[in-house]
PDB file of N, CA and C in Angstrom:
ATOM      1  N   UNK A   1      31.940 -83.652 -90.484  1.00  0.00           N
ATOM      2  CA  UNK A   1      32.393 -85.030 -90.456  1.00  0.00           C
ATOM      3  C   UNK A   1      33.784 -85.112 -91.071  1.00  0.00           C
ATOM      4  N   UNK A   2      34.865 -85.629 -90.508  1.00  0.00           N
ATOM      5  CA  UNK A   2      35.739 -85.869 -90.416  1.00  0.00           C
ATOM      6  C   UNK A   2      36.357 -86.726 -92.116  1.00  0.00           C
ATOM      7  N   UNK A   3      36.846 -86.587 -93.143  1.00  0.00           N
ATOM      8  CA  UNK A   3      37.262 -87.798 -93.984  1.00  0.00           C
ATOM      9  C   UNK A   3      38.124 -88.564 -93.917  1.00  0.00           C
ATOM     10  N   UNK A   4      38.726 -88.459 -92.872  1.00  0.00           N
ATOM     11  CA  UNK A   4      40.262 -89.350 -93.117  1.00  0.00           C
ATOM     12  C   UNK A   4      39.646 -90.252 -92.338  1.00  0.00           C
ATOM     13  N   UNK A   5      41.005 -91.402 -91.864  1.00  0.00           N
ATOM     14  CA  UNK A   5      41.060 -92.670 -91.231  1.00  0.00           C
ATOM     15  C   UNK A   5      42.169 -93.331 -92.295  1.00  0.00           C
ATOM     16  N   UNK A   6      42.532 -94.615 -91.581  1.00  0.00           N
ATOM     17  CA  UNK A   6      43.712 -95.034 -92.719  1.00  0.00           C
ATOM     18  C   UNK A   6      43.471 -95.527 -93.411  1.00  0.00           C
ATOM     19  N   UNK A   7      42.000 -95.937 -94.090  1.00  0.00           N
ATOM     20  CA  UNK A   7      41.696 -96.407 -95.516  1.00  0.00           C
ATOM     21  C   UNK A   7      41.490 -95.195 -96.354  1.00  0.00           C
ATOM     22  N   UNK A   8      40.929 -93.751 -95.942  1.00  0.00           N
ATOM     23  CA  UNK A   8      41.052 -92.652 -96.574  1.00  0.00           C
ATOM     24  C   UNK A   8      42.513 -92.322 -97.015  1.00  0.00           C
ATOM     25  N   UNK A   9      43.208 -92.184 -95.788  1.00  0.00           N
ATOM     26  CA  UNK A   9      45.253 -92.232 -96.250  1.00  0.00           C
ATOM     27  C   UNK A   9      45.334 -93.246 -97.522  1.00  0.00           C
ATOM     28  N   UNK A  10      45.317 -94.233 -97.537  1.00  0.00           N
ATOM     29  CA  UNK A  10      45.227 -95.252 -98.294  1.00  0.00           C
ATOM     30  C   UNK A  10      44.895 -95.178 -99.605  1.00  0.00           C
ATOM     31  N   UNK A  11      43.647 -94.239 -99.924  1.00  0.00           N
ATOM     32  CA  UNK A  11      42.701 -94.039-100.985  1.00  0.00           C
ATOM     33  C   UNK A  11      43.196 -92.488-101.475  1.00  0.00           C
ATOM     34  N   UNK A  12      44.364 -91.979-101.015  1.00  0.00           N
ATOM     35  CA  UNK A  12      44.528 -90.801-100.968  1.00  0.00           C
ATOM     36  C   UNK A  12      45.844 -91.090-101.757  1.00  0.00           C
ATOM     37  N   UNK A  13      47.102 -92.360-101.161  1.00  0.00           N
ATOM     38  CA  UNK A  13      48.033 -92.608-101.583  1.00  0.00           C
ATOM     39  C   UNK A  13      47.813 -93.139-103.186  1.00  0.00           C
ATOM     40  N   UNK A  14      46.667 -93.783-103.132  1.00  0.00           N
ATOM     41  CA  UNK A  14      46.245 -94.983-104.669  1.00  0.00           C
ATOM     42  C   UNK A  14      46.133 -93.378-105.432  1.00  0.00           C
ATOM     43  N   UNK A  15      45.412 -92.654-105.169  1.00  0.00           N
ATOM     44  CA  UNK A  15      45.250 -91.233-105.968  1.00  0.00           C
ATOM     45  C   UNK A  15      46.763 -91.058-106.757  1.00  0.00           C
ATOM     46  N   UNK A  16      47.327 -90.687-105.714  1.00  0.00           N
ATOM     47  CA  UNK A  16      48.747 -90.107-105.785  1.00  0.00           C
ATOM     48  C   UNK A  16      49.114 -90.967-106.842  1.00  0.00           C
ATOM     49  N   UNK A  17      49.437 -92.285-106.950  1.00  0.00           N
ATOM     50  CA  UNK A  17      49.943 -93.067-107.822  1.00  0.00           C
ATOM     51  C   UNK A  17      49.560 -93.230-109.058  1.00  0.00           C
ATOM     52  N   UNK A  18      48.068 -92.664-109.621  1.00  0.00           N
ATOM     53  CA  UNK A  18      47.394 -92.669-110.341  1.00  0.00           C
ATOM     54  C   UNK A  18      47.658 -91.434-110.970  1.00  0.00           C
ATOM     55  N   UNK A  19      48.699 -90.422-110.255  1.00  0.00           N
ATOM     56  CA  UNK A  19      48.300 -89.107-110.685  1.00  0.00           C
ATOM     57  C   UNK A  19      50.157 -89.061-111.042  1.00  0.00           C
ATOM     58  N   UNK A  20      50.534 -89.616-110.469  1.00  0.00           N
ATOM     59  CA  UNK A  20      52.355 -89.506-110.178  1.00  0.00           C
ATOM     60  C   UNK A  20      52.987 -90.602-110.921  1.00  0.00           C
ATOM     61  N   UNK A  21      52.071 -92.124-111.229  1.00  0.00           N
ATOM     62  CA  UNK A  21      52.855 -93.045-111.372  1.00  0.00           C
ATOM     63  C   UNK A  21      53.370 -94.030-110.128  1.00  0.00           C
ATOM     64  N   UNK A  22      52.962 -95.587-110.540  1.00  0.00           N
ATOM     65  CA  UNK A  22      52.808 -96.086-109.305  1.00  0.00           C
ATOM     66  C   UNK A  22      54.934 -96.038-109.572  1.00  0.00           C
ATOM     67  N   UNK A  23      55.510 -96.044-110.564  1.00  0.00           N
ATOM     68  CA  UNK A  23      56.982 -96.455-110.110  1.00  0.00           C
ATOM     69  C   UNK A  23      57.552 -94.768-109.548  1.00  0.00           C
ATOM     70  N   UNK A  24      57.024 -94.067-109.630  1.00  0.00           N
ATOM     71  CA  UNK A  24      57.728 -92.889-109.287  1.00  0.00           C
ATOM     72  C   UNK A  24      57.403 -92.948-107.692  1.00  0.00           C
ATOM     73  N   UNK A  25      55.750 -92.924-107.248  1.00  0.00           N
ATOM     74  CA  UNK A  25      55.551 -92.996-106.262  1.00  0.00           C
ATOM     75  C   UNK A  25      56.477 -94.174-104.881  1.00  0.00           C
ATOM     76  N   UNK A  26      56.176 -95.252-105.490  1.00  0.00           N
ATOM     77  CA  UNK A  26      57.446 -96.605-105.346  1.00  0.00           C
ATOM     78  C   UNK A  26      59.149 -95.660-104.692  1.00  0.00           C
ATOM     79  N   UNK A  27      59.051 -94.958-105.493  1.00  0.00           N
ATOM     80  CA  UNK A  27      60.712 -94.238-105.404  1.00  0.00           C
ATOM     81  C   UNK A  27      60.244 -93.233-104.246  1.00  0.00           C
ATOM     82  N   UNK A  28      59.259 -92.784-104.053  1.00  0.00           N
ATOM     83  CA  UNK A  28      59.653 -91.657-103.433  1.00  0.00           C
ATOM     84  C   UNK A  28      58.925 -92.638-101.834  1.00  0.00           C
ATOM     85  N   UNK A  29      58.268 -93.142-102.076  1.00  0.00           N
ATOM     86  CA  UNK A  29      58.216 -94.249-100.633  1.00  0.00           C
ATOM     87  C   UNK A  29      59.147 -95.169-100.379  1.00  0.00           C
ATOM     88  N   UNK A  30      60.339 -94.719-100.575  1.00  0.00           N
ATOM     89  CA  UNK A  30      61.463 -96.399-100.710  1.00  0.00           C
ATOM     90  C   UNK A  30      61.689 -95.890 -99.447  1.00  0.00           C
ATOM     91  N   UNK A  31      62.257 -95.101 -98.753  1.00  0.00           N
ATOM     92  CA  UNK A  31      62.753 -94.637 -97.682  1.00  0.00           C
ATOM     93  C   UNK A  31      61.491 -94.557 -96.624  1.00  0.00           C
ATOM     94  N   UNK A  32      60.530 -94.762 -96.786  1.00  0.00           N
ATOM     95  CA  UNK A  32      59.347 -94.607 -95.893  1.00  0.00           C
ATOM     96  C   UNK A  32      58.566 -95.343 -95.336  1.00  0.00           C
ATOM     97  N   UNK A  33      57.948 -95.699 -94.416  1.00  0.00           N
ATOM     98  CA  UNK A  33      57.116 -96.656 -94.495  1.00  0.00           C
ATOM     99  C   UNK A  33      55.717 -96.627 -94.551  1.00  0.00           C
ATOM    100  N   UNK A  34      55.363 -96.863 -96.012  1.00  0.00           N
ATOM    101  CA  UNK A  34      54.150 -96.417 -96.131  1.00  0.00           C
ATOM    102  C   UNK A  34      52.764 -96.172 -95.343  1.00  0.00           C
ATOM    103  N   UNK A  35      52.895 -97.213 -94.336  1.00  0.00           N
ATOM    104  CA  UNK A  35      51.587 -97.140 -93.280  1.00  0.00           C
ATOM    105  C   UNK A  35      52.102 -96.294 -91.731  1.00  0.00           C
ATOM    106  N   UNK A  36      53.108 -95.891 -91.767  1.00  0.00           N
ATOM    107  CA  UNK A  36      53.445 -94.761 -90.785  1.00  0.00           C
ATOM    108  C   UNK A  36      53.029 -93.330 -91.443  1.00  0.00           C
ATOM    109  N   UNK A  37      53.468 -93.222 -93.123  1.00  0.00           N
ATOM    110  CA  UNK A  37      53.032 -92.008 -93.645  1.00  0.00           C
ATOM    111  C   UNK A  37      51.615 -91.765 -93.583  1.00  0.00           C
ATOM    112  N   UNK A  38      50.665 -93.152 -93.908  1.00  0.00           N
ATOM    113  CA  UNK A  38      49.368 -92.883 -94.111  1.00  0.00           C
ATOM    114  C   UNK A  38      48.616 -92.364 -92.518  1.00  0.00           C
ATOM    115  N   UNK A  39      49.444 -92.445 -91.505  1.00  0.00           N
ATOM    116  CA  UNK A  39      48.692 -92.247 -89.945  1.00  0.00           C
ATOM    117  C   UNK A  39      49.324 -90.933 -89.865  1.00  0.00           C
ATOM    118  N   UNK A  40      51.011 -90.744 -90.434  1.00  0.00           N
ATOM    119  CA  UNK A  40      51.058 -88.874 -90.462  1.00  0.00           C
ATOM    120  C   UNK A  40      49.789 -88.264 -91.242  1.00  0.00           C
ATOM    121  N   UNK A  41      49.665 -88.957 -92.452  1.00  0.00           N
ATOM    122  CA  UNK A  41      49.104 -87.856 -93.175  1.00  0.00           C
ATOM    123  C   UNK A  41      47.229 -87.581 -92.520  1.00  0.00           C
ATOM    124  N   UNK A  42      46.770 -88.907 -92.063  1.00  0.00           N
ATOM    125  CA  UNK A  42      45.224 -88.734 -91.304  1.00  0.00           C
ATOM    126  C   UNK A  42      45.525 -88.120 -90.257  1.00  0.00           C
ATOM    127  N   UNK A  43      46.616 -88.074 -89.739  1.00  0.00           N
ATOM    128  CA  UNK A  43      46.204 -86.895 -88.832  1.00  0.00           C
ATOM    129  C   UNK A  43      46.474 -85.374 -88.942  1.00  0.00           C
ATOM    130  N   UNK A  44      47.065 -85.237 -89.657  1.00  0.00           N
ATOM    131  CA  UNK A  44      47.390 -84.085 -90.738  1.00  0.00           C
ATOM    132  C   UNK A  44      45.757 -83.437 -91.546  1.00  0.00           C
ATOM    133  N   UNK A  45      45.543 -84.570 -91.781  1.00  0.00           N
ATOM    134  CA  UNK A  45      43.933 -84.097 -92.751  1.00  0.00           C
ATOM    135  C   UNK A  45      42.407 -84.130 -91.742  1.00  0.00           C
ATOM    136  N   UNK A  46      42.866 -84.659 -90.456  1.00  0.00           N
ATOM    137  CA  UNK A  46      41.288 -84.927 -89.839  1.00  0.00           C
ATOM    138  C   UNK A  46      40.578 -83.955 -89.640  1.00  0.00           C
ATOM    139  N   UNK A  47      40.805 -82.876 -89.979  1.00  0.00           N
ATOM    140  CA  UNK A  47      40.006 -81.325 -89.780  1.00  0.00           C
ATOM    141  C   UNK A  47      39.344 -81.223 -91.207  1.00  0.00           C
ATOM    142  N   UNK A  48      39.814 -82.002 -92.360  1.00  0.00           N
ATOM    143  CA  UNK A  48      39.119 -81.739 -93.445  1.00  0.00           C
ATOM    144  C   UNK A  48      38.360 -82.553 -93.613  1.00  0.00           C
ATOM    145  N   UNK A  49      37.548 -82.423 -95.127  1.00  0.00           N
ATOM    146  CA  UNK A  49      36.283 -83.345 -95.270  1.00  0.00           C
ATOM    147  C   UNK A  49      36.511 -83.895 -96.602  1.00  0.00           C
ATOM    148  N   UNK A  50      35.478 -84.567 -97.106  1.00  0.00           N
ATOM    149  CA  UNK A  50      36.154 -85.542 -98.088  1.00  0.00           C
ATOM    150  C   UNK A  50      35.635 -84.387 -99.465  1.00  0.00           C
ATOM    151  N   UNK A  51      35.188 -83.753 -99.165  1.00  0.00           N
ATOM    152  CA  UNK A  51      34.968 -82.620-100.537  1.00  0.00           C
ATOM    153  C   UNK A  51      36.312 -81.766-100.582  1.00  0.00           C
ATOM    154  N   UNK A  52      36.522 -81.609 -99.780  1.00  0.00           N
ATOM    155  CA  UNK A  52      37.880 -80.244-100.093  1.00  0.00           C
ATOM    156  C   UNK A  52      39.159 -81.406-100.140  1.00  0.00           C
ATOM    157  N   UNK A  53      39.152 -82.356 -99.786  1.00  0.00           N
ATOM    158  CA  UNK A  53      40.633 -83.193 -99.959  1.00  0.00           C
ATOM    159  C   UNK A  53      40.261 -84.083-101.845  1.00  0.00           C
ATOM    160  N   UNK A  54      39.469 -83.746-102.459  1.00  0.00           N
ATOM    161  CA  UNK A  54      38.966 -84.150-103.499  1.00  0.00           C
ATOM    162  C   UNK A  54      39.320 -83.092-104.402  1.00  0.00           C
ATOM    163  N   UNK A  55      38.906 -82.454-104.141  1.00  0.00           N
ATOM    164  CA  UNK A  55      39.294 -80.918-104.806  1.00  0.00           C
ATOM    165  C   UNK A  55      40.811 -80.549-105.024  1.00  0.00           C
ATOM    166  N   UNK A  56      41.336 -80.966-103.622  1.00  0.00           N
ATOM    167  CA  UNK A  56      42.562 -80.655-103.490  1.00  0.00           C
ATOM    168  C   UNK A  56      43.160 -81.752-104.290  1.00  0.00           C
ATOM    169  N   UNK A  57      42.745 -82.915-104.462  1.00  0.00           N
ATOM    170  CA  UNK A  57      43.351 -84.108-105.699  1.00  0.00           C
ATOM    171  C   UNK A  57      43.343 -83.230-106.745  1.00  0.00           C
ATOM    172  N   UNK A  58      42.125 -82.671-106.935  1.00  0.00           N
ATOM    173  CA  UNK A  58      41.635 -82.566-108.419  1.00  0.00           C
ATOM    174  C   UNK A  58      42.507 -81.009-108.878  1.00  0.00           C
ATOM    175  N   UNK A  59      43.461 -79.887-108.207  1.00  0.00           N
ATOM    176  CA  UNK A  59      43.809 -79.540-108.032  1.00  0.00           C
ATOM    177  C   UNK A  59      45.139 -79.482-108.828  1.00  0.00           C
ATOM    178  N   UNK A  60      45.436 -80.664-107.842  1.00  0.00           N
ATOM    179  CA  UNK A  60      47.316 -81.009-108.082  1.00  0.00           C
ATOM    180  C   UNK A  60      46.850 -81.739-109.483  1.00  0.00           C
ATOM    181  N   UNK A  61      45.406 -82.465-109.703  1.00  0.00           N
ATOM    182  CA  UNK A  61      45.721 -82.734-111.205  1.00  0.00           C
ATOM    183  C   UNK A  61      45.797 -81.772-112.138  1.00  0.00           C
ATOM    184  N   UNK A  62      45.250 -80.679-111.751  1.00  0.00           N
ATOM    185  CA  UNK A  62      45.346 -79.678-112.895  1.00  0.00           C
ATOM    186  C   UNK A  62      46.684 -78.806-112.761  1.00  0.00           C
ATOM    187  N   UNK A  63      47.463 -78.882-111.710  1.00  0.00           N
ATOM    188  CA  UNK A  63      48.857 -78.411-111.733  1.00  0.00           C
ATOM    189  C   UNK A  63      49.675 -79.154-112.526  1.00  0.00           C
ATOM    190  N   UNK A  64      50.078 -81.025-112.593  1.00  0.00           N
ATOM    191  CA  UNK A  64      49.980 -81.613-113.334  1.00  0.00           C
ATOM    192  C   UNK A  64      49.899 -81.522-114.513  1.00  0.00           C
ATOM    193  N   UNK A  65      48.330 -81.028-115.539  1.00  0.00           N
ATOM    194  CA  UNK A  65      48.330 -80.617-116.797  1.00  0.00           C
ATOM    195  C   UNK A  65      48.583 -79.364-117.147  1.00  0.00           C
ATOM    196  N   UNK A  66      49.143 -78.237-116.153  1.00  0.00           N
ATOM    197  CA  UNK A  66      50.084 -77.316-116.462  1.00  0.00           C
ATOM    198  C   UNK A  66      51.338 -77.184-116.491  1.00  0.00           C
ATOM    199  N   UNK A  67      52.016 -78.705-116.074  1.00  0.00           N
ATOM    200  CA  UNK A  67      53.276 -78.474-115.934  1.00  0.00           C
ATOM    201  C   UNK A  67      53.959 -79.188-114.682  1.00  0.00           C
ATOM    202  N   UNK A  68      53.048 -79.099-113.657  1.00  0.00           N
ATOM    203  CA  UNK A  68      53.670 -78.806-112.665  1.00  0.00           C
ATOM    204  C   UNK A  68      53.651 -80.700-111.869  1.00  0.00           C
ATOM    205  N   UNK A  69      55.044 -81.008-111.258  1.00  0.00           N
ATOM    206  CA  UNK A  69      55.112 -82.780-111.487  1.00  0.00           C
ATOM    207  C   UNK A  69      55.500 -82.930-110.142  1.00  0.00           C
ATOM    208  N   UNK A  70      56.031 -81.822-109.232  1.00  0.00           N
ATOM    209  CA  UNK A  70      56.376 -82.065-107.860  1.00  0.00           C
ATOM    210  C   UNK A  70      55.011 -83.190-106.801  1.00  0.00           C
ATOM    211  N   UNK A  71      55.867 -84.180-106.372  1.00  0.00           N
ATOM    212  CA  UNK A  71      54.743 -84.671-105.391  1.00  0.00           C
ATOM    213  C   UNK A  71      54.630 -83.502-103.660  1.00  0.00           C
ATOM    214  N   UNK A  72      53.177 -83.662-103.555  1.00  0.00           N
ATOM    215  CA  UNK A  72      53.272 -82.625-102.225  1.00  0.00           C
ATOM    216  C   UNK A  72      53.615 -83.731-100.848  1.00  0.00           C
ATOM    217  N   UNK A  73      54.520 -82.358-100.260  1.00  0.00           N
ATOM    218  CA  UNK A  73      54.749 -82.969 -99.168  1.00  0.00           C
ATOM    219  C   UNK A  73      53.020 -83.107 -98.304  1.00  0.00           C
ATOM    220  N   UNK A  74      52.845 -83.511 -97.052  1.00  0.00           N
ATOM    221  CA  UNK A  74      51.590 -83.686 -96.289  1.00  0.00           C
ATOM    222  C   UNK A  74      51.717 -82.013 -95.848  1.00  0.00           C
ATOM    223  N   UNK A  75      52.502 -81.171 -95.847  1.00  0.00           N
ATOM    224  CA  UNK A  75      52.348 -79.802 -95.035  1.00  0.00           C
ATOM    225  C   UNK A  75      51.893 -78.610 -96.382  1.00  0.00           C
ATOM    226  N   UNK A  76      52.260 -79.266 -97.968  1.00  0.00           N
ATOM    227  CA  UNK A  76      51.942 -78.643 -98.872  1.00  0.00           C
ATOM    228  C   UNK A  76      50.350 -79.064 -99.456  1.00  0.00           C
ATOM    229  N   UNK A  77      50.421 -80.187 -99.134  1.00  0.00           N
ATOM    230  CA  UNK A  77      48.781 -80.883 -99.050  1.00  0.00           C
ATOM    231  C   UNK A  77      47.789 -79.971 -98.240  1.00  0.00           C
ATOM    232  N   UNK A  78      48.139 -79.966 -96.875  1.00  0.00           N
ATOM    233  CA  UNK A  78      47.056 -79.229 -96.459  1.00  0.00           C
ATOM    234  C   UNK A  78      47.036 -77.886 -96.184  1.00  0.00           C
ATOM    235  N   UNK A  79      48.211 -77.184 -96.826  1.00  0.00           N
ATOM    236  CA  UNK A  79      48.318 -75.796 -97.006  1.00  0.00           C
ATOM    237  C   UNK A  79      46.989 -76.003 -98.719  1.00  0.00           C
ATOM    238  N   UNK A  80      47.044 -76.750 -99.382  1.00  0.00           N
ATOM    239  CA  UNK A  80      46.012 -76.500-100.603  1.00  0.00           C
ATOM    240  C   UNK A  80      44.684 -76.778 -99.918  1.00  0.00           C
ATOM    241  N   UNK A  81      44.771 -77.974 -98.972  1.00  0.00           N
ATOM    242  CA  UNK A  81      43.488 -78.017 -98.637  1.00  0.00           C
ATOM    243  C   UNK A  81      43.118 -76.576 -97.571  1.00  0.00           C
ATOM    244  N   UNK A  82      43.519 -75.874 -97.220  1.00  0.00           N
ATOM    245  CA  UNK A  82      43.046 -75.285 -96.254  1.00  0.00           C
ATOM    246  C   UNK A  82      43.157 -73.912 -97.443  1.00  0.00           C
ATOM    247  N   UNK A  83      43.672 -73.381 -98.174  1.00  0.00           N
ATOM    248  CA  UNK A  83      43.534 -72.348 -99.215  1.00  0.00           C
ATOM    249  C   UNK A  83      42.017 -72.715 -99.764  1.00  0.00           C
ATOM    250  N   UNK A  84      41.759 -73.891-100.049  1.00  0.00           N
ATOM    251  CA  UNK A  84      40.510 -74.174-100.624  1.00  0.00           C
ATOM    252  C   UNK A  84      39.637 -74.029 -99.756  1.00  0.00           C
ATOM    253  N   UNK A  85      39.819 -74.191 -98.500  1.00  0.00           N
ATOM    254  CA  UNK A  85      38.218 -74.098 -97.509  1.00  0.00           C
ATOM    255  C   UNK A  85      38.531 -72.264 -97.140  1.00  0.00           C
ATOM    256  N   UNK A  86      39.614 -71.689 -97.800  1.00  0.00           N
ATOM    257  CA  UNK A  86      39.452 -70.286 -97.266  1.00  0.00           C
ATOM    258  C   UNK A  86      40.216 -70.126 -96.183  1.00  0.00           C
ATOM    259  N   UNK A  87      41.021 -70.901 -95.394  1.00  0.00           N
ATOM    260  CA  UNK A  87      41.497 -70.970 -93.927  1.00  0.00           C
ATOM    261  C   UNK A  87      42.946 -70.238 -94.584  1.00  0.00           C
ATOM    262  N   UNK A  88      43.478 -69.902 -92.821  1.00  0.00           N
ATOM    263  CA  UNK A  88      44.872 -68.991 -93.522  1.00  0.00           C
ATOM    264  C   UNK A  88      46.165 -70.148 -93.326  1.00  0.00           C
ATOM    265  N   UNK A  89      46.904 -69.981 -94.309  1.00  0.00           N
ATOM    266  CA  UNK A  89      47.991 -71.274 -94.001  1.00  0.00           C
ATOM    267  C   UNK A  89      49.119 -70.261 -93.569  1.00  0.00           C
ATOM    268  N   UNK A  90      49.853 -71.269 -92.601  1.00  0.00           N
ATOM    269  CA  UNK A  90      50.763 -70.648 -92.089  1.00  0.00           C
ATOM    270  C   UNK A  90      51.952 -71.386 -92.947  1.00  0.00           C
TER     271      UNK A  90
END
């Protein structure tokens, strides 16, 4: 079963902001439009499920409490999600 759709994008972005800061996030969506990103990024993720894109949150939070503050692009997103289900990233 599939997790995305654009309330998953949606619930994926609120993450991000929670994890990044809603004014940082704000900055890095100024140039974007947020509900075009959220239909790149579901279709980007519809091969995953809502356990491994959870993981993959929970992930970048612990990169986060090592240090690490970069937001992922959607192609570095599912290069983690797909390292986590074992798949080979190109």
């Amino acid at each position: 079963m599939s997790a995305t759709g654009y309330a998953w994008a949606d619930e994926l972005f609120r993450r991000f902001d929670s994890l990044y800061g809603r004014q940082r996030m704000g900055i890095h969506w100024l140039n974007h439009d947020r509900q075009s990103e959220a239909r790149r990024w579901e279709a980007a993720l519809r091969d995953y499920t809502r356990p491994t894109i959870r993981r993959t949150v929970q992930a970048l939070r612990d990169q986060i409490g090592a240090g690490g503050t970069s937001i992922p692009t959607v192609d570095e997103f599912t290069g983690l999600c797909a390292a986590l289900e074992g798949r080979p990233v190109w």
